[in-house]
PDB file of N, CA and C in Angstrom:
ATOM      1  N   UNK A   1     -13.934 -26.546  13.071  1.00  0.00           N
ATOM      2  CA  UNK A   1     -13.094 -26.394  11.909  1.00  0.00           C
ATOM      3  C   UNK A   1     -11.683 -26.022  12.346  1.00  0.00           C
ATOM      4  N   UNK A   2     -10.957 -26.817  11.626  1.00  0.00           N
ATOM      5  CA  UNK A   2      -9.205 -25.995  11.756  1.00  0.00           C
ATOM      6  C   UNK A   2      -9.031 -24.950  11.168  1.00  0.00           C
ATOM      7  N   UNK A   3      -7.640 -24.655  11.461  1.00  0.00           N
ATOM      8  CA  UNK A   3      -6.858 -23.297  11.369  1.00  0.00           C
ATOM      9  C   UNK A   3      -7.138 -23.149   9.600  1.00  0.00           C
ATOM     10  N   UNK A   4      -6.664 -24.244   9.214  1.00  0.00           N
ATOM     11  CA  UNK A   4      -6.157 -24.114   7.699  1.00  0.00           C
ATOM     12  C   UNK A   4      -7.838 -23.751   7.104  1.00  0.00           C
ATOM     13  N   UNK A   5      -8.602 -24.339   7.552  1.00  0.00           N
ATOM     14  CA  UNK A   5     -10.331 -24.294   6.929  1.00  0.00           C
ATOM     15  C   UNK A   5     -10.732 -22.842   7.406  1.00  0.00           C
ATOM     16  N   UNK A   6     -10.535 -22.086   8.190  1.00  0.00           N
ATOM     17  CA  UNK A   6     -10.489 -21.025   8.054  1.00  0.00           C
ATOM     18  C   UNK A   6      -9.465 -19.643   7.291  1.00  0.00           C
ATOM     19  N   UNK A   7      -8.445 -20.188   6.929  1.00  0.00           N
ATOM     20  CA  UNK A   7      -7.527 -19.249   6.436  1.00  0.00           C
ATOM     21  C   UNK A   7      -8.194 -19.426   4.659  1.00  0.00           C
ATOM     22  N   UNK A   8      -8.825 -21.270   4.307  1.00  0.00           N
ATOM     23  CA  UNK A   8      -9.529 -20.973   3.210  1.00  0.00           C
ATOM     24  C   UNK A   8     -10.824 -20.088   3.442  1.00  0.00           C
ATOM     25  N   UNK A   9     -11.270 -20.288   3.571  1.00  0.00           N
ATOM     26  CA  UNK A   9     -13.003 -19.672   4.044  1.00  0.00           C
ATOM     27  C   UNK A   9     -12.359 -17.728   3.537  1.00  0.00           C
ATOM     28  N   UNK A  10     -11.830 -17.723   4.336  1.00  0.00           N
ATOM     29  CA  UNK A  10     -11.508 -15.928   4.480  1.00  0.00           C
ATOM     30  C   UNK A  10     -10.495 -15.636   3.035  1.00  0.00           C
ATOM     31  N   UNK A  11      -9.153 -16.302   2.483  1.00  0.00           N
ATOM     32  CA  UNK A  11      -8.613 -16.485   1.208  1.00  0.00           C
ATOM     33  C   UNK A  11     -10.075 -16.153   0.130  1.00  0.00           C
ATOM     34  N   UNK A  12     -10.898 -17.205   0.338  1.00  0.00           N
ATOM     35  CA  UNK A  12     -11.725 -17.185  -0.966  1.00  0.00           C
ATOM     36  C   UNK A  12     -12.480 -15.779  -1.111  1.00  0.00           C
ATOM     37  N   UNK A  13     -13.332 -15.484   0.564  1.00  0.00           N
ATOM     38  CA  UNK A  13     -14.041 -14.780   0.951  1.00  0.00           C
ATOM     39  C   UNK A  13     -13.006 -13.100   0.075  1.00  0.00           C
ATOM     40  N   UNK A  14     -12.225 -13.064   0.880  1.00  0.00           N
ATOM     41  CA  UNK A  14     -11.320 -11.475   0.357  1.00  0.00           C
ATOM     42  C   UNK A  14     -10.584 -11.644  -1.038  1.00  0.00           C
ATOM     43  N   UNK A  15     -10.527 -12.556  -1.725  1.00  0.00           N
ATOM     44  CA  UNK A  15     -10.370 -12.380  -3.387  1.00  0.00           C
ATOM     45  C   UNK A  15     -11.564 -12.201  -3.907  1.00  0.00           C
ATOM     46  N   UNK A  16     -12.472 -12.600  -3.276  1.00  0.00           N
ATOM     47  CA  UNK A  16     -14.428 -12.445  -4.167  1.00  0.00           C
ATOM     48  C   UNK A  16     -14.443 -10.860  -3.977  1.00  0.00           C
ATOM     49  N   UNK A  17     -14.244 -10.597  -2.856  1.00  0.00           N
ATOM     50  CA  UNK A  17     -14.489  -9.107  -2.167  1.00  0.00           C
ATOM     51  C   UNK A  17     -13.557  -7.806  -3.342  1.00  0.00           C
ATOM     52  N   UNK A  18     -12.753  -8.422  -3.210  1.00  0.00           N
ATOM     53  CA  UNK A  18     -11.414  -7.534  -4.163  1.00  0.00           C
ATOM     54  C   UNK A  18     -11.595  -7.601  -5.673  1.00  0.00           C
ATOM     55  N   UNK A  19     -12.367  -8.954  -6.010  1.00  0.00           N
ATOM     56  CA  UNK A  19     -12.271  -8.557  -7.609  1.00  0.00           C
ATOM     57  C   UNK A  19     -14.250  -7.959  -7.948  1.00  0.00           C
ATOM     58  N   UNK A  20     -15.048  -8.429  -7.163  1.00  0.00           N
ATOM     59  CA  UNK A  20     -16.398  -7.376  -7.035  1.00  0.00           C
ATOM     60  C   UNK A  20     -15.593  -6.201  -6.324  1.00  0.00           C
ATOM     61  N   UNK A  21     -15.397  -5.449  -5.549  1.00  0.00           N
ATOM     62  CA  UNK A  21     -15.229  -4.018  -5.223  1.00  0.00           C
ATOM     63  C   UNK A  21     -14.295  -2.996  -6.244  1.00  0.00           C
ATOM     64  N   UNK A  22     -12.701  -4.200  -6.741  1.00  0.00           N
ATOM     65  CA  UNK A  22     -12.196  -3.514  -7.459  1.00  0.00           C
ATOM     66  C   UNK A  22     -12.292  -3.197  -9.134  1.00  0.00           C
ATOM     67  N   UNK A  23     -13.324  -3.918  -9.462  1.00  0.00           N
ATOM     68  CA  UNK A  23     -13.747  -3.913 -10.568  1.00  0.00           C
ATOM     69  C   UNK A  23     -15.206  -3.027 -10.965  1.00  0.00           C
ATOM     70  N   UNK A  24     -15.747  -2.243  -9.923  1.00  0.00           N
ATOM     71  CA  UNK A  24     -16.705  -1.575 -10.058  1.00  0.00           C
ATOM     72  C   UNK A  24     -15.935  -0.067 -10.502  1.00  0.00           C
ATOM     73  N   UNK A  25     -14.693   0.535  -9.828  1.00  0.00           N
ATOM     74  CA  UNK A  25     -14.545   1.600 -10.469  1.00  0.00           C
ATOM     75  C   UNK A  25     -13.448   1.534 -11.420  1.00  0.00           C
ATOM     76  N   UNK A  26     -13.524   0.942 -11.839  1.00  0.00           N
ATOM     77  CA  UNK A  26     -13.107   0.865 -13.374  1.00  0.00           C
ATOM     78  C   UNK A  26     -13.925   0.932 -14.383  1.00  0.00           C
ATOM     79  N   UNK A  27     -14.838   0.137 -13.872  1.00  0.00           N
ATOM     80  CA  UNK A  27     -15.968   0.039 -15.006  1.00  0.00           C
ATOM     81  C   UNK A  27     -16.488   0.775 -15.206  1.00  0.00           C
ATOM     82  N   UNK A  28     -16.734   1.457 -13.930  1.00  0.00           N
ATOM     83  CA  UNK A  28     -17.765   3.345 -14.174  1.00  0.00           C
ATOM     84  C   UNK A  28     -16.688   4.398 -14.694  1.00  0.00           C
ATOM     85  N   UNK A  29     -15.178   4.205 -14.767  1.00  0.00           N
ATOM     86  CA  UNK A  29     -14.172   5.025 -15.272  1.00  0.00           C
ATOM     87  C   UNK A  29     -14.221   4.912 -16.886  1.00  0.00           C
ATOM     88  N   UNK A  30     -14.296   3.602 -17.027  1.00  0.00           N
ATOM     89  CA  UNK A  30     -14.075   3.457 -18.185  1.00  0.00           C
ATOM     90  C   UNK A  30     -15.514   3.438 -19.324  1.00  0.00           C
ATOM     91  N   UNK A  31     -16.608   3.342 -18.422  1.00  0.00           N
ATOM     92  CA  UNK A  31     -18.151   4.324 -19.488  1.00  0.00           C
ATOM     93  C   UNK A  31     -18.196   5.882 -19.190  1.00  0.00           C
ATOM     94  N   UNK A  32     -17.483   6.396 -18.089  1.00  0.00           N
ATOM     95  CA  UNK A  32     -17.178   7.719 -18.063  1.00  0.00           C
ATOM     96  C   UNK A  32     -15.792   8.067 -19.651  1.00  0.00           C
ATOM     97  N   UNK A  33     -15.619   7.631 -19.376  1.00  0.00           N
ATOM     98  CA  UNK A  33     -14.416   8.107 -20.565  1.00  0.00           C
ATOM     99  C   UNK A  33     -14.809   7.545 -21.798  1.00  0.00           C
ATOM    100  N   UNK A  34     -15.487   6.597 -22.063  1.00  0.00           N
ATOM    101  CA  UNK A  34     -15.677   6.619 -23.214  1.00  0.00           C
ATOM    102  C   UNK A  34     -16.967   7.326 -23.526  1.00  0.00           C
ATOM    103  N   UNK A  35     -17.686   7.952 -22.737  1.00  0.00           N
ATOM    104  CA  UNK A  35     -19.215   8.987 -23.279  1.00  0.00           C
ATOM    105  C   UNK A  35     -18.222  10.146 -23.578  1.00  0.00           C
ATOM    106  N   UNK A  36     -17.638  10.389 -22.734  1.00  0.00           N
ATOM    107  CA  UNK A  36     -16.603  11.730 -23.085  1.00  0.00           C
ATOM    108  C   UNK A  36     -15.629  11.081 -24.048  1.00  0.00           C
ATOM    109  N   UNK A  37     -15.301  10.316 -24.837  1.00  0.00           N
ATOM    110  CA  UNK A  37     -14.355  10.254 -26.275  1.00  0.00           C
ATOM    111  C   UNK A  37     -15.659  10.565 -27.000  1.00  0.00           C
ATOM    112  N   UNK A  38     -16.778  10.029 -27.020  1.00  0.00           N
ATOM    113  CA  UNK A  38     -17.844   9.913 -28.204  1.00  0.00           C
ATOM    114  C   UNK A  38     -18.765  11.541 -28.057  1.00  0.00           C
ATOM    115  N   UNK A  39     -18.621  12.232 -27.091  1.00  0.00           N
ATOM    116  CA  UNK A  39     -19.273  13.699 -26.916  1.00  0.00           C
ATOM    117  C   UNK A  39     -18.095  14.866 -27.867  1.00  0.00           C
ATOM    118  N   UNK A  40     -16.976  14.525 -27.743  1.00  0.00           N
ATOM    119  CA  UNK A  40     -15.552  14.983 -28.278  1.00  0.00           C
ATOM    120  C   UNK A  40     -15.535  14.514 -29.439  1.00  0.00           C
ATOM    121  N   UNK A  41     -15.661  13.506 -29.811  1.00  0.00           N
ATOM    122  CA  UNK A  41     -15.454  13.107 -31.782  1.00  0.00           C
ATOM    123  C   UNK A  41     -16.902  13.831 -31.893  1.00  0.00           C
ATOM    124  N   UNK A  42     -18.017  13.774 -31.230  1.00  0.00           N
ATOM    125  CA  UNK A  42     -18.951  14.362 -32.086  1.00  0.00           C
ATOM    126  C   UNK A  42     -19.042  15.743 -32.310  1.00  0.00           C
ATOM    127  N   UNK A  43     -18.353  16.250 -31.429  1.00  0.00           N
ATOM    128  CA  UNK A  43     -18.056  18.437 -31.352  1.00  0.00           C
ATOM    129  C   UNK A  43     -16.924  18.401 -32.614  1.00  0.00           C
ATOM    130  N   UNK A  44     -16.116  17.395 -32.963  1.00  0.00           N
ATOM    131  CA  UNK A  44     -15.137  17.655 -33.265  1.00  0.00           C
ATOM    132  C   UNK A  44     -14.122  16.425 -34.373  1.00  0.00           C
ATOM    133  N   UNK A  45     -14.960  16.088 -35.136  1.00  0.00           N
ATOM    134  CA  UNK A  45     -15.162  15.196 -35.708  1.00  0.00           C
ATOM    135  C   UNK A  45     -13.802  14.563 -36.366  1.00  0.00           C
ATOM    136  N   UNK A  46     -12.905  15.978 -37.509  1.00  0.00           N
ATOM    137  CA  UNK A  46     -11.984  15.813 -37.697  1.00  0.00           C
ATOM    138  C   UNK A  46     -11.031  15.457 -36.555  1.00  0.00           C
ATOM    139  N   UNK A  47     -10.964  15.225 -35.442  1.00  0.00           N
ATOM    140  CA  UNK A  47     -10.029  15.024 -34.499  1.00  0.00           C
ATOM    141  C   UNK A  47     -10.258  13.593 -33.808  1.00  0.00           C
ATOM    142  N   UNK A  48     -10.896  12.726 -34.588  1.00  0.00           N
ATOM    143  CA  UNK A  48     -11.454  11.651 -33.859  1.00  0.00           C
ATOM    144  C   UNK A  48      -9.935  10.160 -33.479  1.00  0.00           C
ATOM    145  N   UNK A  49      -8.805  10.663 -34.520  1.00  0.00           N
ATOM    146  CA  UNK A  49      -8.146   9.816 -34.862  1.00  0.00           C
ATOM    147  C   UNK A  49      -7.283  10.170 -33.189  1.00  0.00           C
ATOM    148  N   UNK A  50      -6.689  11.040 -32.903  1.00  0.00           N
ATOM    149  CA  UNK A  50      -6.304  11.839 -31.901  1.00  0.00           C
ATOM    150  C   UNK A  50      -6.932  11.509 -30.520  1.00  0.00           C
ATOM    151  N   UNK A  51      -8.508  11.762 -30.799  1.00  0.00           N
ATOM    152  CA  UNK A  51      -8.870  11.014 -29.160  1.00  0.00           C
ATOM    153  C   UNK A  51      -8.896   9.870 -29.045  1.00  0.00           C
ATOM    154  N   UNK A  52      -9.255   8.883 -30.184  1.00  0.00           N
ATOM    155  CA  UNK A  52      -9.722   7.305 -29.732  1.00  0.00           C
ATOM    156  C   UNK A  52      -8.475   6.809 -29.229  1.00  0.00           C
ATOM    157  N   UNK A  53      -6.939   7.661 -29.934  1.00  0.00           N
ATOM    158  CA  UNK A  53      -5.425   7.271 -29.522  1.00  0.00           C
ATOM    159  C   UNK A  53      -5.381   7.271 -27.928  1.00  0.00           C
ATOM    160  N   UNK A  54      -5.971   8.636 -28.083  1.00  0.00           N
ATOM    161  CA  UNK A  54      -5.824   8.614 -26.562  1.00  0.00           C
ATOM    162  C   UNK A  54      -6.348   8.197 -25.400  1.00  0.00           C
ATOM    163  N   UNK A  55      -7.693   7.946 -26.161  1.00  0.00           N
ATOM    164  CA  UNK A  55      -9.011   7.191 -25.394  1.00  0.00           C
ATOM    165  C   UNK A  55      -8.405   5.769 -25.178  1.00  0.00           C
ATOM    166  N   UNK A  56      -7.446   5.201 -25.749  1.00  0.00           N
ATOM    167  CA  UNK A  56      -7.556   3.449 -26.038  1.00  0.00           C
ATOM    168  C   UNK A  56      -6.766   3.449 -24.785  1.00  0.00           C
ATOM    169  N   UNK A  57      -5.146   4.465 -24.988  1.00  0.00           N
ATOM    170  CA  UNK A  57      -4.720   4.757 -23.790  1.00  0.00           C
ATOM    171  C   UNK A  57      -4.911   4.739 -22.634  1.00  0.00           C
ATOM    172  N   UNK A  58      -5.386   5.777 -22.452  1.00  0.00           N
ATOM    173  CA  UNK A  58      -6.137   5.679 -20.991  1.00  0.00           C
ATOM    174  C   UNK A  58      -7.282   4.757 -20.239  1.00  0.00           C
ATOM    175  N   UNK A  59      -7.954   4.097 -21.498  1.00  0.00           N
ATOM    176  CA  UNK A  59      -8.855   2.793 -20.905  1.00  0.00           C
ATOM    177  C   UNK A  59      -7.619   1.706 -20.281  1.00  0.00           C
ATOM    178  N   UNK A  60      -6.438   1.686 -21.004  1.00  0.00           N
ATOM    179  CA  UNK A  60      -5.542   0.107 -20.817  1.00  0.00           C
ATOM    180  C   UNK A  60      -5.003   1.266 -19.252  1.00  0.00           C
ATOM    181  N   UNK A  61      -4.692   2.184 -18.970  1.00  0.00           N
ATOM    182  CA  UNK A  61      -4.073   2.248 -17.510  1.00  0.00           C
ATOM    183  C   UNK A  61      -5.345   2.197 -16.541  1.00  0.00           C
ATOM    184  N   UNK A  62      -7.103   2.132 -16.858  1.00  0.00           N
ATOM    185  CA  UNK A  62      -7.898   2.388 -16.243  1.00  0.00           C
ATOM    186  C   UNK A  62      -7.989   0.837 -15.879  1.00  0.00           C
ATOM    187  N   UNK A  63      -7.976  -0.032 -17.020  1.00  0.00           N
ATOM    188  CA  UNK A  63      -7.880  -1.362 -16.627  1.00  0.00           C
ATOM    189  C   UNK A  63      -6.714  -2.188 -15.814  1.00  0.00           C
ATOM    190  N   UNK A  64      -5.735  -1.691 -15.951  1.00  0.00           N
ATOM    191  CA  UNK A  64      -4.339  -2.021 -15.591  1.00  0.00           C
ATOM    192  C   UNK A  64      -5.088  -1.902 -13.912  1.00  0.00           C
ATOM    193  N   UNK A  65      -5.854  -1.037 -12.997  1.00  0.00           N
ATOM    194  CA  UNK A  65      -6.779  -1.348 -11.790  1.00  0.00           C
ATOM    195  C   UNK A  65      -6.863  -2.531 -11.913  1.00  0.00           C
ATOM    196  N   UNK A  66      -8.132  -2.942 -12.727  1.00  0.00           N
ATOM    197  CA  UNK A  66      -8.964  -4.347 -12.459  1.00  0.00           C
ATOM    198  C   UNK A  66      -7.818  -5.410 -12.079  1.00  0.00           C
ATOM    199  N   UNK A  67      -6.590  -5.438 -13.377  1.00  0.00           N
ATOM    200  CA  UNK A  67      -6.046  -6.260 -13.717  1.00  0.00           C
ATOM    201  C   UNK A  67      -5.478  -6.286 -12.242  1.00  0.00           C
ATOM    202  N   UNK A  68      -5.101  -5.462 -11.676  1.00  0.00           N
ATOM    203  CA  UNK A  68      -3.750  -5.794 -10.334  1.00  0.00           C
ATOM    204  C   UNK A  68      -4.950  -6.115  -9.329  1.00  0.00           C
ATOM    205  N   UNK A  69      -6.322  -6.255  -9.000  1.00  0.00           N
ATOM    206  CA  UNK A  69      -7.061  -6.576  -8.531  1.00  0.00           C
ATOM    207  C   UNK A  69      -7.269  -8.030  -8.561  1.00  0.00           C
ATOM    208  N   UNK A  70      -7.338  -8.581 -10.215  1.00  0.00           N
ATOM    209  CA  UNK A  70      -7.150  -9.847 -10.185  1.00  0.00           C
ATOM    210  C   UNK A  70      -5.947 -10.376  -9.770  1.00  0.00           C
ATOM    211  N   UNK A  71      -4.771 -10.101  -9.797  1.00  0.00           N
ATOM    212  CA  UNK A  71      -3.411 -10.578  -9.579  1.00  0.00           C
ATOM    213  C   UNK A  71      -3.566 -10.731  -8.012  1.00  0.00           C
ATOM    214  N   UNK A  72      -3.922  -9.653  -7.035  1.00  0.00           N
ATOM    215  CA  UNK A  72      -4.215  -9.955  -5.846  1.00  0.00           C
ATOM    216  C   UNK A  72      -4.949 -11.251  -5.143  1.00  0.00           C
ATOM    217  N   UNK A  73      -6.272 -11.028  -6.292  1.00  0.00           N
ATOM    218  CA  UNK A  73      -7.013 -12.139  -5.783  1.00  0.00           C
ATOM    219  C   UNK A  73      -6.592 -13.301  -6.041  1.00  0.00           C
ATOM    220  N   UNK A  74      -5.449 -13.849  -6.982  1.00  0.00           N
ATOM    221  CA  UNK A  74      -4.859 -15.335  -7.622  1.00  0.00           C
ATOM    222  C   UNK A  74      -4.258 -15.162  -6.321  1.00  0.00           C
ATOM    223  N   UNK A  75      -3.503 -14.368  -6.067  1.00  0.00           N
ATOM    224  CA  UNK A  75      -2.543 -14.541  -4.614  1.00  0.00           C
ATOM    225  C   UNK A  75      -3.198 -15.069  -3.559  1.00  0.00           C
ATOM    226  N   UNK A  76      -4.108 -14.167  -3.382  1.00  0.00           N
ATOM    227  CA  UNK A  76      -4.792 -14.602  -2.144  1.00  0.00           C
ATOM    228  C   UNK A  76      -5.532 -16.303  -2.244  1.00  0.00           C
ATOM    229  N   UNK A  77      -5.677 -16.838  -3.363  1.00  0.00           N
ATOM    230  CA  UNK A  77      -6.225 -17.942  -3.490  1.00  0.00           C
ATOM    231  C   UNK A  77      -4.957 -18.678  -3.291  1.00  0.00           C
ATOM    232  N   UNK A  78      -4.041 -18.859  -4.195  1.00  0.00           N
ATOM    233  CA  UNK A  78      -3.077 -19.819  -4.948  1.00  0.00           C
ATOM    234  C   UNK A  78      -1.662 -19.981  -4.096  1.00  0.00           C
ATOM    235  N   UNK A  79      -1.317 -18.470  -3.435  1.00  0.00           N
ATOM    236  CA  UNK A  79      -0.045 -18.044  -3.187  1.00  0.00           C
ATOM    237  C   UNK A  79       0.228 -17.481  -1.744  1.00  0.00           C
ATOM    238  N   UNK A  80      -1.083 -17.997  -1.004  1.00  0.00           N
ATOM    239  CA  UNK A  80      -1.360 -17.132   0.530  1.00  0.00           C
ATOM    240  C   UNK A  80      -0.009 -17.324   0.773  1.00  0.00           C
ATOM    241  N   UNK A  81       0.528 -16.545   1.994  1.00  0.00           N
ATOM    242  CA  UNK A  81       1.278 -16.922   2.383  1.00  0.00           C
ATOM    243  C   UNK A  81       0.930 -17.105   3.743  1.00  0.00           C
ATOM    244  N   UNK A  82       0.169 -17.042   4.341  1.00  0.00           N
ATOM    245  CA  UNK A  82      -0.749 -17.947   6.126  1.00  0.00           C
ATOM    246  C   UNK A  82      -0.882 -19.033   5.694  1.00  0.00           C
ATOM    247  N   UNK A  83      -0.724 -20.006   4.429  1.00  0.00           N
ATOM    248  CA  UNK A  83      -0.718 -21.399   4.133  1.00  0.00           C
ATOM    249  C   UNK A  83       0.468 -22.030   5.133  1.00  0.00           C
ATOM    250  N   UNK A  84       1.552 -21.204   4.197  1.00  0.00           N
ATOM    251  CA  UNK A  84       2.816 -21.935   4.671  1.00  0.00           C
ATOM    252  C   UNK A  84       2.920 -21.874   6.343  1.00  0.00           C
ATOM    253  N   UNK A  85       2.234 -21.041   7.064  1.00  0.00           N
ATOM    254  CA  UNK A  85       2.522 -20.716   8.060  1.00  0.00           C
ATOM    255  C   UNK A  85       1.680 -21.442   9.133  1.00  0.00           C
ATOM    256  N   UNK A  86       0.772 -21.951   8.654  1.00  0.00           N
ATOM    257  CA  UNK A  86      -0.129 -22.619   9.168  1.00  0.00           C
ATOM    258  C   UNK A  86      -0.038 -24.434   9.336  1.00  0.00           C
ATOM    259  N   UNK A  87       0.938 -24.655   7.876  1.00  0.00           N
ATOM    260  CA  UNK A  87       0.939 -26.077   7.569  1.00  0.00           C
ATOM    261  C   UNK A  87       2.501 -26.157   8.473  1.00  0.00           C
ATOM    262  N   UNK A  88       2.953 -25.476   8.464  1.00  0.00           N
ATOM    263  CA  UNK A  88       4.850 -25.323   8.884  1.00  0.00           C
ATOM    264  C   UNK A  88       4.377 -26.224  10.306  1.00  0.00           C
ATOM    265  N   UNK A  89       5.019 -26.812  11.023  1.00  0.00           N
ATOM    266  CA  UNK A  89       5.385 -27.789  12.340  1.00  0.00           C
ATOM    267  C   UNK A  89       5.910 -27.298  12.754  1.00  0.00           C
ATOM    268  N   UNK A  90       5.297 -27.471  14.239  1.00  0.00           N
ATOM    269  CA  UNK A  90       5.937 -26.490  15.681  1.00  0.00           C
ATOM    270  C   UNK A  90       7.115 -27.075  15.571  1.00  0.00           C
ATOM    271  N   UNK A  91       8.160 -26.042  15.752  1.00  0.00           N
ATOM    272  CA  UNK A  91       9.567 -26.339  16.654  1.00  0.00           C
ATOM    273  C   UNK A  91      10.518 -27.440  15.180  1.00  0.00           C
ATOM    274  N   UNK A  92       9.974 -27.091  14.455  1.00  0.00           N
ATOM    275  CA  UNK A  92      10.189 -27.382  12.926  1.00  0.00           C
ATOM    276  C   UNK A  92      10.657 -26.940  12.062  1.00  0.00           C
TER     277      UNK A  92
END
C-alpha cells in the first residue's frame, strides 16, 4: 500500500476513535445532570423554572464537547492536512 492509503486508513481510523471516546463523557455528563435537575425540581418544586434554565444551559456547553469532537473528526476526514503533503511533488 502507498503513503496516501495509509494516511486514509489512520484519518478514518482517529476520527472513529475521537467521536466514540469523545462522546462517551458527555453523555454520562449530561444523564448526570439531568438526574440532578429532576432530584432538585422534585425537593423543590416551585423552583423548577430556574433549574431547567439552567439545566438547558449547561447541557448546550456539555455538548458544545461532543460537538468540537465532531468538528475534529470532519477535519481529520475532509481537511487532513498530510493529504496535501503527501500528494505535493518532490522538488515541486
Amino acid at each position: 500500500m502507498d503513503t496516501s492509503t495509509w494516511i486514509g486508513i489512520f484519518s478514518v481510523s482517529a476520527s472513529a476513535m475521537c467521536m466514540g471516546i469523545g462522546s462517551i463523557a458527555p453523555a454520562l455528563s449530561e444523564g448526570k445532570a439531568l438526574q440532578q435537575a429532576l432530584s432538585s425540581i422534585a425537593q423543590q418544586p416551585d423552583e423548577a423554572g430556574t433549574i431547567s434554565r439552567t439545566l438547558f444551559i449547561g447541557l448546550a456547553m456539555i455538548e458544545s464537547i461532543a460537538i468540537y469532537c465532531l468538528v475534529v473528526a470532519i477535519v481529520l476526514i475532509f481537511a487532513n492536512p498530510f493529504w496535501n503533503h503527501v500528494i505535493a511533488k518532490p522538488g515541486g
